[in-house]
PDB file of N, CA and C in Angstrom:
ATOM      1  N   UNK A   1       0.811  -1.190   0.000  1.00  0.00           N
ATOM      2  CA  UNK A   1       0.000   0.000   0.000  1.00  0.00           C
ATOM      3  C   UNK A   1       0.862   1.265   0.000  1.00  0.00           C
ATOM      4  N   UNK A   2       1.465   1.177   0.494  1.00  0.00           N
ATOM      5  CA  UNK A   2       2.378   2.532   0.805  1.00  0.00           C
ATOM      6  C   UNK A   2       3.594   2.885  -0.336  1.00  0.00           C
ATOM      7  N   UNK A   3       3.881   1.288  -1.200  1.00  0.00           N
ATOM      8  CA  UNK A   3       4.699   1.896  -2.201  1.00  0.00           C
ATOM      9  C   UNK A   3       3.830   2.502  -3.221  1.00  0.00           C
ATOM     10  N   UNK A   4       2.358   2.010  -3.518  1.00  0.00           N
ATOM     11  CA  UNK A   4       1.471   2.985  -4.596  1.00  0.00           C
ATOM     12  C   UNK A   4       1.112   4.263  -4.346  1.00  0.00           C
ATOM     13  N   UNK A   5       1.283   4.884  -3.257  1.00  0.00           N
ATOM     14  CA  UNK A   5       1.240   5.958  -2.613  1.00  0.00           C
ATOM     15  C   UNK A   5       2.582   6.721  -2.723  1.00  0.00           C
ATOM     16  N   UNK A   6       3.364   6.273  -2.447  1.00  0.00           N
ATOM     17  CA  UNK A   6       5.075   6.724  -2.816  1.00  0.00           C
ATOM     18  C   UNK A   6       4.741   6.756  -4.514  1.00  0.00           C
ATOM     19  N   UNK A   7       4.646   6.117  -5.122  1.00  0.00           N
ATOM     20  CA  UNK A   7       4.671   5.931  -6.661  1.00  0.00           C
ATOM     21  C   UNK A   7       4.103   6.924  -7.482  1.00  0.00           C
ATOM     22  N   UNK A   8       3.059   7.244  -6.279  1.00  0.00           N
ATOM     23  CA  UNK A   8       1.351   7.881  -7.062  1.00  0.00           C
ATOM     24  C   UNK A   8       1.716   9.358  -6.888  1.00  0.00           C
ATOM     25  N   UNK A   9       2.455   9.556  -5.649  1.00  0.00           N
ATOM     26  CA  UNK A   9       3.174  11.021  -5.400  1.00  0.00           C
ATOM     27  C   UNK A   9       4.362  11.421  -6.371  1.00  0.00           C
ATOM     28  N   UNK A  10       4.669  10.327  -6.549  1.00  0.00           N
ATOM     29  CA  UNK A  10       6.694  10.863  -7.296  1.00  0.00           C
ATOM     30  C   UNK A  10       6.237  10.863  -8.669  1.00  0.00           C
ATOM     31  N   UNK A  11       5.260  10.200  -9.019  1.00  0.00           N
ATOM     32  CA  UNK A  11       4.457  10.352 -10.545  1.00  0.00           C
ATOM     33  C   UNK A  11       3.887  11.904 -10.441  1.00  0.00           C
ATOM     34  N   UNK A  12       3.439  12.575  -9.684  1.00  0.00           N
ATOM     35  CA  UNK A  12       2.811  13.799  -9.823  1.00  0.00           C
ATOM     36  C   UNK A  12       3.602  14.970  -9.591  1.00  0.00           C
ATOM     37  N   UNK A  13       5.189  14.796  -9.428  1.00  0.00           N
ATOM     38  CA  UNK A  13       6.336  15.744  -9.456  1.00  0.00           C
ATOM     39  C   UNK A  13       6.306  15.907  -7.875  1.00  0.00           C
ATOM     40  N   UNK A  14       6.023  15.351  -7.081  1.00  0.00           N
ATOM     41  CA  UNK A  14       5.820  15.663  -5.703  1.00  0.00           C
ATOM     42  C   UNK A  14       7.486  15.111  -5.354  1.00  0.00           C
ATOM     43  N   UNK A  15       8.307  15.764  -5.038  1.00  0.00           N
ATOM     44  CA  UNK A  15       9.377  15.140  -4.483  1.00  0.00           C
ATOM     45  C   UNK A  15       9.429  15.158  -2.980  1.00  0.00           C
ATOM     46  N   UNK A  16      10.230  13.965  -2.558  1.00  0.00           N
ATOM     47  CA  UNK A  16      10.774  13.332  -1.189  1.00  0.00           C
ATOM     48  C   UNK A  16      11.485  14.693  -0.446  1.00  0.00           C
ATOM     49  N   UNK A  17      11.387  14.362   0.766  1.00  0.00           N
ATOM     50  CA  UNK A  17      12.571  15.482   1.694  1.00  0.00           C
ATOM     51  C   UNK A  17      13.894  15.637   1.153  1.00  0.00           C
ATOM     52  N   UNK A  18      14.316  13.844   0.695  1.00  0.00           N
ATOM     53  CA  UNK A  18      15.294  13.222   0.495  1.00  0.00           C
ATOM     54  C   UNK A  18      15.819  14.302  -0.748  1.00  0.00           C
ATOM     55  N   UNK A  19      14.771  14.104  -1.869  1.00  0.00           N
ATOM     56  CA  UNK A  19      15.128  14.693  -3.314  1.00  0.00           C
ATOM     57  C   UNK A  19      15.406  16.130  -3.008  1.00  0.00           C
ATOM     58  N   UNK A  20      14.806  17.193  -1.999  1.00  0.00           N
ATOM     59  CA  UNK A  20      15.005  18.357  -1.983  1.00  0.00           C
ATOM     60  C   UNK A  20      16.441  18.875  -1.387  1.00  0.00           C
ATOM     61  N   UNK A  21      16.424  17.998  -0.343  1.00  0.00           N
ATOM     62  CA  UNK A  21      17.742  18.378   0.519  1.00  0.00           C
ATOM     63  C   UNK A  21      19.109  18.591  -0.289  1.00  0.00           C
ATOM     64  N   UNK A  22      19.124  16.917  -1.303  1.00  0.00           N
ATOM     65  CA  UNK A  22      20.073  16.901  -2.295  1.00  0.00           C
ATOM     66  C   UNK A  22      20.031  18.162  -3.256  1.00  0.00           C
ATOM     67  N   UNK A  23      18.354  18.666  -3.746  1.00  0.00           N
ATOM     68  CA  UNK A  23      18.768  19.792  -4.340  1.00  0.00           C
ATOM     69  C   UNK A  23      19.305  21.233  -3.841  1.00  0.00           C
ATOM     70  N   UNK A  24      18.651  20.827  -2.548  1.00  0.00           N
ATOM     71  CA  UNK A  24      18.949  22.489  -2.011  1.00  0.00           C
ATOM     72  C   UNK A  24      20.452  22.656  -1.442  1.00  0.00           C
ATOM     73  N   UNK A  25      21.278  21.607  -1.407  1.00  0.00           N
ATOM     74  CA  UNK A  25      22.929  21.124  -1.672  1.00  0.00           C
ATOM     75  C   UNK A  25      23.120  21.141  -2.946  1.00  0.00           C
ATOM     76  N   UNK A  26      22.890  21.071  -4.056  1.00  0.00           N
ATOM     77  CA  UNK A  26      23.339  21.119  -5.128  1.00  0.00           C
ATOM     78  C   UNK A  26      23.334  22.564  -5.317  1.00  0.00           C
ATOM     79  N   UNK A  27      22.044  22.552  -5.298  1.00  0.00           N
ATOM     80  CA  UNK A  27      22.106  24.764  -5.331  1.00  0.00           C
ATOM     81  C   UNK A  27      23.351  25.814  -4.971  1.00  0.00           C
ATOM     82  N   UNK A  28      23.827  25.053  -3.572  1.00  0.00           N
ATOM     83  CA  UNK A  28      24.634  25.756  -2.663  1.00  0.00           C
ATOM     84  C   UNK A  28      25.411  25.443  -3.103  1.00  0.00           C
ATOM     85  N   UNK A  29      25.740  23.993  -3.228  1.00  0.00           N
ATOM     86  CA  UNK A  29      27.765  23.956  -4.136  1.00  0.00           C
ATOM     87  C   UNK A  29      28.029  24.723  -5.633  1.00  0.00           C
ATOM     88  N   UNK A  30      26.954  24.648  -6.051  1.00  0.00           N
ATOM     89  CA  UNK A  30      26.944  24.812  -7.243  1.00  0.00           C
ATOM     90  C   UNK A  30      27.532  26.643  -7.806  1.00  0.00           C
ATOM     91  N   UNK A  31      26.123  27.484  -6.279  1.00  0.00           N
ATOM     92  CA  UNK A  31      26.378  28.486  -6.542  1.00  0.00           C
ATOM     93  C   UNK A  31      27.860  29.099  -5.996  1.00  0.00           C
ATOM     94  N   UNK A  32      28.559  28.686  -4.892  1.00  0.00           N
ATOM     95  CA  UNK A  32      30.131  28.886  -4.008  1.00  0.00           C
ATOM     96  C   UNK A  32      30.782  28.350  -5.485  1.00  0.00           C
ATOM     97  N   UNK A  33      30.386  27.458  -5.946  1.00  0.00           N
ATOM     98  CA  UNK A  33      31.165  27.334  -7.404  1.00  0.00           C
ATOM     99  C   UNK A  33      31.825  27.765  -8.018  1.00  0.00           C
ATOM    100  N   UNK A  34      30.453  28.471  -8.833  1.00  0.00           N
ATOM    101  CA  UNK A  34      30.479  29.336  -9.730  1.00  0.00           C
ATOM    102  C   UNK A  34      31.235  30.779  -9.543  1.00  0.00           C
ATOM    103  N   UNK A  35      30.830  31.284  -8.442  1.00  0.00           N
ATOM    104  CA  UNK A  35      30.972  32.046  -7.659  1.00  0.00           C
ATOM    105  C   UNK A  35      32.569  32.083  -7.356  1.00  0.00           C
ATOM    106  N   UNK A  36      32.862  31.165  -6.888  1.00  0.00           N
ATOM    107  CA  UNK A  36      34.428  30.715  -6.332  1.00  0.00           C
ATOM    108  C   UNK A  36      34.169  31.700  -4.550  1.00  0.00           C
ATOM    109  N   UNK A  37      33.059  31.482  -4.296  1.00  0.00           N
ATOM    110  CA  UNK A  37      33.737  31.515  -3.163  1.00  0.00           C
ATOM    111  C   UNK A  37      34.305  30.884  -2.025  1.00  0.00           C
ATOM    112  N   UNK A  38      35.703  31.421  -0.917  1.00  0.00           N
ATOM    113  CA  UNK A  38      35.744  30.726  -0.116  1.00  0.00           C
ATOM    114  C   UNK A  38      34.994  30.268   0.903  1.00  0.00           C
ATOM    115  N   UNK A  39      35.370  28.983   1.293  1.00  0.00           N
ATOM    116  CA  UNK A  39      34.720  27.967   2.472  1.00  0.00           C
ATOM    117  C   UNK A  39      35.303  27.710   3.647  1.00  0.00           C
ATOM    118  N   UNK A  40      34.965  27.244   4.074  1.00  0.00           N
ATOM    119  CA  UNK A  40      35.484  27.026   5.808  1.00  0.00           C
ATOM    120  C   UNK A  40      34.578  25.451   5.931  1.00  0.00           C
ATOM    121  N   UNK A  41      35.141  24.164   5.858  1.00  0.00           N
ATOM    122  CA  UNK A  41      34.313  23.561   6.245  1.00  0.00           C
ATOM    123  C   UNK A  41      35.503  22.514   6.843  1.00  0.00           C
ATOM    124  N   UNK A  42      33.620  21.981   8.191  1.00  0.00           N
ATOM    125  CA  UNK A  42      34.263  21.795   9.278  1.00  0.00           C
ATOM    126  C   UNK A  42      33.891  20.493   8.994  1.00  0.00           C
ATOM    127  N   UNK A  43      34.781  19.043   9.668  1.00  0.00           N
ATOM    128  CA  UNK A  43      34.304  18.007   9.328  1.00  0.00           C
ATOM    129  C   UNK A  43      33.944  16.941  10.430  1.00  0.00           C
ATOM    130  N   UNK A  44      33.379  16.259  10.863  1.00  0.00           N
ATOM    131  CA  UNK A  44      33.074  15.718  12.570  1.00  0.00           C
ATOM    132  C   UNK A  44      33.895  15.356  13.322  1.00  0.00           C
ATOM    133  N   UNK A  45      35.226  14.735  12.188  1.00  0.00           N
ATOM    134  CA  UNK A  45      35.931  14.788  13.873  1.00  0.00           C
ATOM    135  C   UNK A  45      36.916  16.150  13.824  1.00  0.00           C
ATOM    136  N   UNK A  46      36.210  17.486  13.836  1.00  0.00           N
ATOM    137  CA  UNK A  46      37.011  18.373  14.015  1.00  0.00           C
ATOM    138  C   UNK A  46      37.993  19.323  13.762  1.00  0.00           C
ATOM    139  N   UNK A  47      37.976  18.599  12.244  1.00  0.00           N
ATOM    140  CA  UNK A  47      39.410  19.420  11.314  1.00  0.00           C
ATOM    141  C   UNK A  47      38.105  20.454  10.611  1.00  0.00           C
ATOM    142  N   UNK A  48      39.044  21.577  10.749  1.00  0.00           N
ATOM    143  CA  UNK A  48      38.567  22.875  10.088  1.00  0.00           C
ATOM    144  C   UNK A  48      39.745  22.602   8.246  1.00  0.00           C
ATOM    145  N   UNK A  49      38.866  22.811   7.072  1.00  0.00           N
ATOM    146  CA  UNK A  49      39.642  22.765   5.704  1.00  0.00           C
ATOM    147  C   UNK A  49      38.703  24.090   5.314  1.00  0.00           C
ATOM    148  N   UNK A  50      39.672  24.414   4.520  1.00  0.00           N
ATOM    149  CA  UNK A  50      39.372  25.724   4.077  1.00  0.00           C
ATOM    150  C   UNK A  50      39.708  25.955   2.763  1.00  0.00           C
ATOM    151  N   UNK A  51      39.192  26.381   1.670  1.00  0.00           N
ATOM    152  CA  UNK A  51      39.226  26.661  -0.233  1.00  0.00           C
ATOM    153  C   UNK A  51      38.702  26.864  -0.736  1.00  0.00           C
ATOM    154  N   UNK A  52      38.302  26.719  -2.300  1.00  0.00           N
ATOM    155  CA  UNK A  52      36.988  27.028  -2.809  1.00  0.00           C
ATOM    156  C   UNK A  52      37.328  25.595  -4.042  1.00  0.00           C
ATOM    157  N   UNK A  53      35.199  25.228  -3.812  1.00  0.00           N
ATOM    158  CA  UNK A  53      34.870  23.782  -4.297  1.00  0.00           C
ATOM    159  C   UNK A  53      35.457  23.850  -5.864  1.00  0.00           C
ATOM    160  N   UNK A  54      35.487  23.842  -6.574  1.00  0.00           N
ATOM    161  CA  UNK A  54      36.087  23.563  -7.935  1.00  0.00           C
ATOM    162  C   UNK A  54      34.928  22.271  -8.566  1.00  0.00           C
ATOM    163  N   UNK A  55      34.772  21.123  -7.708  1.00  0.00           N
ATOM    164  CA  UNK A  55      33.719  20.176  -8.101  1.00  0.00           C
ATOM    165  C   UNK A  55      33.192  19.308  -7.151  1.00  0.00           C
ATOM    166  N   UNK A  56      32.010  18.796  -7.280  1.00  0.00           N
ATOM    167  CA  UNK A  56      31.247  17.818  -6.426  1.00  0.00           C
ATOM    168  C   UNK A  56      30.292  16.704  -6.922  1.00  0.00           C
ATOM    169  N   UNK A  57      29.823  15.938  -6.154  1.00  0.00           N
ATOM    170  CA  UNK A  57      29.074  15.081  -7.083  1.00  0.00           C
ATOM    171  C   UNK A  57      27.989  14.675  -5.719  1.00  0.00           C
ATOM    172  N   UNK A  58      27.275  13.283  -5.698  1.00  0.00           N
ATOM    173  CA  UNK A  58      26.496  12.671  -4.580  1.00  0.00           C
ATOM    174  C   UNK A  58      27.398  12.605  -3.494  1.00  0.00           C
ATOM    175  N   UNK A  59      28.547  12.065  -3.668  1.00  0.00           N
ATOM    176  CA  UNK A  59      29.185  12.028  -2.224  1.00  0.00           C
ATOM    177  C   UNK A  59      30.256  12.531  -1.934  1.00  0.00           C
ATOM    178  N   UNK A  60      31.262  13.519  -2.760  1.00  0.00           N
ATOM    179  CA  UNK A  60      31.980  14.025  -2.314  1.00  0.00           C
ATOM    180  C   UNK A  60      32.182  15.661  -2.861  1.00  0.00           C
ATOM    181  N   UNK A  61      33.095  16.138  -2.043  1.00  0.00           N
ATOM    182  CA  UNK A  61      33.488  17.913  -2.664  1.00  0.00           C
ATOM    183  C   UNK A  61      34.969  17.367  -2.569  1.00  0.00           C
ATOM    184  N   UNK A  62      34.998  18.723  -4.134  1.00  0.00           N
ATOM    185  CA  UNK A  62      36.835  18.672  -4.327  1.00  0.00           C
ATOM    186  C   UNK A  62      37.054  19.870  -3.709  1.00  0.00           C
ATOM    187  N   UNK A  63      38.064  19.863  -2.738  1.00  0.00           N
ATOM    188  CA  UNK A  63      38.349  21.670  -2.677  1.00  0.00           C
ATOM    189  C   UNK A  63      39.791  21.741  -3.007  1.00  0.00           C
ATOM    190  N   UNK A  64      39.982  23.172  -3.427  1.00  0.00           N
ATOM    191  CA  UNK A  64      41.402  23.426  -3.788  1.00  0.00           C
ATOM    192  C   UNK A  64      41.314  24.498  -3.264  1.00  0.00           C
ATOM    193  N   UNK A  65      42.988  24.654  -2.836  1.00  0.00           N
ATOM    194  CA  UNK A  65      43.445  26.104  -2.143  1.00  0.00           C
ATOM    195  C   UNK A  65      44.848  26.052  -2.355  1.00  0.00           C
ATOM    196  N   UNK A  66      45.778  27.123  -2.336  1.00  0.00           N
ATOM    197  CA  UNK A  66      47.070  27.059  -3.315  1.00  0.00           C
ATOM    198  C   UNK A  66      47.953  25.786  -3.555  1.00  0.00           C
ATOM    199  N   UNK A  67      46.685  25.646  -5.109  1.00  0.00           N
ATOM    200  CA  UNK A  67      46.882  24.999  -5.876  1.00  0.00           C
ATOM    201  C   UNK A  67      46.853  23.617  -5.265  1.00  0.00           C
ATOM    202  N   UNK A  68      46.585  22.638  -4.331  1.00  0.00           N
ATOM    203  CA  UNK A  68      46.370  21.758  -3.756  1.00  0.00           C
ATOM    204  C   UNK A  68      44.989  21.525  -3.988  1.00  0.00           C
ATOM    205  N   UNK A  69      44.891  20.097  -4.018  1.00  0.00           N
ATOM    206  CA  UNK A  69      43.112  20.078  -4.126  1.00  0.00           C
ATOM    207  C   UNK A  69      42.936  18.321  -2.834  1.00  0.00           C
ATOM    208  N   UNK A  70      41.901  18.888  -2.826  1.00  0.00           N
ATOM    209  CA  UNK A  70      41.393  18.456  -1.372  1.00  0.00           C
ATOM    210  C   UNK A  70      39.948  17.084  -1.409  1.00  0.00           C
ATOM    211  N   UNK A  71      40.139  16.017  -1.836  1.00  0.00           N
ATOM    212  CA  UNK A  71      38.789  15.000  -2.099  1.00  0.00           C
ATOM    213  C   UNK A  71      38.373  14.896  -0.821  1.00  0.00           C
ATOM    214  N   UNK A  72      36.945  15.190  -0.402  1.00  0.00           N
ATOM    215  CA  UNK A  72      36.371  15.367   1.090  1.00  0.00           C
ATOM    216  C   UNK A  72      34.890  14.696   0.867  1.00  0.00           C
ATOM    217  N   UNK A  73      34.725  13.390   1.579  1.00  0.00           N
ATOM    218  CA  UNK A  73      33.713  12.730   1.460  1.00  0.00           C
ATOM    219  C   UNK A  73      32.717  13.507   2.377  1.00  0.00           C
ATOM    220  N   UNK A  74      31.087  13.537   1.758  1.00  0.00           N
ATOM    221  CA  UNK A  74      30.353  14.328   2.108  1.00  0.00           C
ATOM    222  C   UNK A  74      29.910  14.060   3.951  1.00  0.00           C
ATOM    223  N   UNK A  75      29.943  12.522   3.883  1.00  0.00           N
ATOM    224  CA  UNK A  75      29.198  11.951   5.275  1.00  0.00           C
ATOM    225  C   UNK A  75      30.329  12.405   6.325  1.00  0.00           C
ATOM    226  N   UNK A  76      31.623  13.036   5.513  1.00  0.00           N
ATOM    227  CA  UNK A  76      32.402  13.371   6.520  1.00  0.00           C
ATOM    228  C   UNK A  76      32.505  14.698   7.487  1.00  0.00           C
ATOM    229  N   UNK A  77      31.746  15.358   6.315  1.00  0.00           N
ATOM    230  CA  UNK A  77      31.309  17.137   6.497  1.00  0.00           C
ATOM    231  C   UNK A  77      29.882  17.378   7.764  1.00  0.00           C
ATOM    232  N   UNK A  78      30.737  18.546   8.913  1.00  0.00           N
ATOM    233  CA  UNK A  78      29.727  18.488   9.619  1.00  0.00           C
ATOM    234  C   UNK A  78      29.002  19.591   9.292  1.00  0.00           C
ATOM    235  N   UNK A  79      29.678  20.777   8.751  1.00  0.00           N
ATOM    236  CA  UNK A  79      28.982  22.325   8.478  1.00  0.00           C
ATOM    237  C   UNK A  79      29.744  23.039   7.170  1.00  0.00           C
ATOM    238  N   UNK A  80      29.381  23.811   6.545  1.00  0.00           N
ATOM    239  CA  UNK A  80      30.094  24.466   5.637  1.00  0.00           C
ATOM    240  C   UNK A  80      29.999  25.822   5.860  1.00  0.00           C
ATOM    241  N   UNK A  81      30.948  26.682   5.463  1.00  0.00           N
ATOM    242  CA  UNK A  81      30.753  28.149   6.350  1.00  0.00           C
ATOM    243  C   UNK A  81      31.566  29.184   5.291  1.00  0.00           C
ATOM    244  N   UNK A  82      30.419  29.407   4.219  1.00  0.00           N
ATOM    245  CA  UNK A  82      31.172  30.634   3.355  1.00  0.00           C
ATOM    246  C   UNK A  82      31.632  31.696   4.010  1.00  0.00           C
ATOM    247  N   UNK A  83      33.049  32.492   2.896  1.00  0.00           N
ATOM    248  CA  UNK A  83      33.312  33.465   3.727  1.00  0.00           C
ATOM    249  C   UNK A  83      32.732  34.900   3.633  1.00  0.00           C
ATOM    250  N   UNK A  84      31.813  34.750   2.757  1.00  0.00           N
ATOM    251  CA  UNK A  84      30.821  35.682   2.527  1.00  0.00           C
ATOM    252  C   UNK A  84      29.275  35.178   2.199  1.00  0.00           C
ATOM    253  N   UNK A  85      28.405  35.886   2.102  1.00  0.00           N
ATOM    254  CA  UNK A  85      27.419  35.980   1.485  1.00  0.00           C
ATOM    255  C   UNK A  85      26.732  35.235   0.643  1.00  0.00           C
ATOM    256  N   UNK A  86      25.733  34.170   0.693  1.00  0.00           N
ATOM    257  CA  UNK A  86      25.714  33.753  -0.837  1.00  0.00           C
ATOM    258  C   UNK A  86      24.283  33.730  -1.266  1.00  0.00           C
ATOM    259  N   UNK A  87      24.462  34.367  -2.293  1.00  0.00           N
ATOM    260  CA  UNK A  87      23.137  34.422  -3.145  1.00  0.00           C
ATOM    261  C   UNK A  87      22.465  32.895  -4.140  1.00  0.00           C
ATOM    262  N   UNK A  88      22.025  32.542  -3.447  1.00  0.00           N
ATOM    263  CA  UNK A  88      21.184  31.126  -3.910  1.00  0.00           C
ATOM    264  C   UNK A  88      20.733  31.145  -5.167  1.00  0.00           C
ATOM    265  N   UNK A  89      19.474  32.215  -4.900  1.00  0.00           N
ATOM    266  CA  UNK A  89      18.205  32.257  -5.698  1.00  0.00           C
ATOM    267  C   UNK A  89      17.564  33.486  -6.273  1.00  0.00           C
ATOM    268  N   UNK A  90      17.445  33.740  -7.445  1.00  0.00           N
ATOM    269  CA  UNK A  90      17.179  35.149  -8.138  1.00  0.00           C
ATOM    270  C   UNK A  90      16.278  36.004  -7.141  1.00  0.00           C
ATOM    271  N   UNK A  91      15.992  36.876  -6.983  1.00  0.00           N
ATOM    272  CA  UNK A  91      15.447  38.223  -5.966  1.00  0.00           C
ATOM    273  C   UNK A  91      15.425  38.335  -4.308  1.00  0.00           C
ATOM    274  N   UNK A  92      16.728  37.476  -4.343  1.00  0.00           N
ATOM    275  CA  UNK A  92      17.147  36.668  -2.774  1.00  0.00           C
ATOM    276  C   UNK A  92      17.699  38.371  -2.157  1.00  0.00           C
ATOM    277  N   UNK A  93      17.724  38.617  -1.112  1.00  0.00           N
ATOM    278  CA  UNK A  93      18.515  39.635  -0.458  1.00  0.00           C
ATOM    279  C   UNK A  93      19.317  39.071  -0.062  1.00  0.00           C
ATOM    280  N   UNK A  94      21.156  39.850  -0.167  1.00  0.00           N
ATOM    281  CA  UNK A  94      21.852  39.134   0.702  1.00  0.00           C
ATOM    282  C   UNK A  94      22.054  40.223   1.812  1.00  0.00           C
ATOM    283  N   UNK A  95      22.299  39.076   2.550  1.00  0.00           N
ATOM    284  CA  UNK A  95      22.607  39.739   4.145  1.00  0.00           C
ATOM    285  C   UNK A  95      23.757  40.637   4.328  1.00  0.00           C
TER     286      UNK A  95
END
């Protein structure tokens, strides 16, 4: 019962928490990207890395910082902490 209900929703463009979260992370790497801006991210057990993403995918970010680049598995990341501002979404105010 509950998978025709899952089925009957994801057929009608209704996406999962699951599907949004990933997008509303894709948004954010995407835009520090483009952008190049720097990061600060912190990872659980405690190491502070710091650069700007260059690329990412489902489970990991590349970061580079002079000229070093950095493969950082995502489940490893506890926070990410631009060093400015970031504008997401067209008529967004930034802070």
């Amino acid at each position: 019962m509950h998978a025709r209900i899952f089925y009957a929703i994801r057929d009608k463009g209704v996406r999962t928490m699951a599907e949004r979260s990933q997008h509303l992370q894709d948004v954010f790497l995407n835009t520090v990207r483009k952008q190049k801006i720097s990061l600060t991210i912190f990872l659980v057990n405690g190491v502070k890395l710091t650069g700007i993403v260059t690329s990412f995918d489902n489970f990991c970010v590349l970061l580079r910082r002079d000229g070093h680049a950095q493969l950082v598995y995502k489940h490893a990341i506890s926070t990410i902490m631009p060093g400015q501002s970031v504008q997401m979404f067209e008529g967004e105010n930034p802070e």
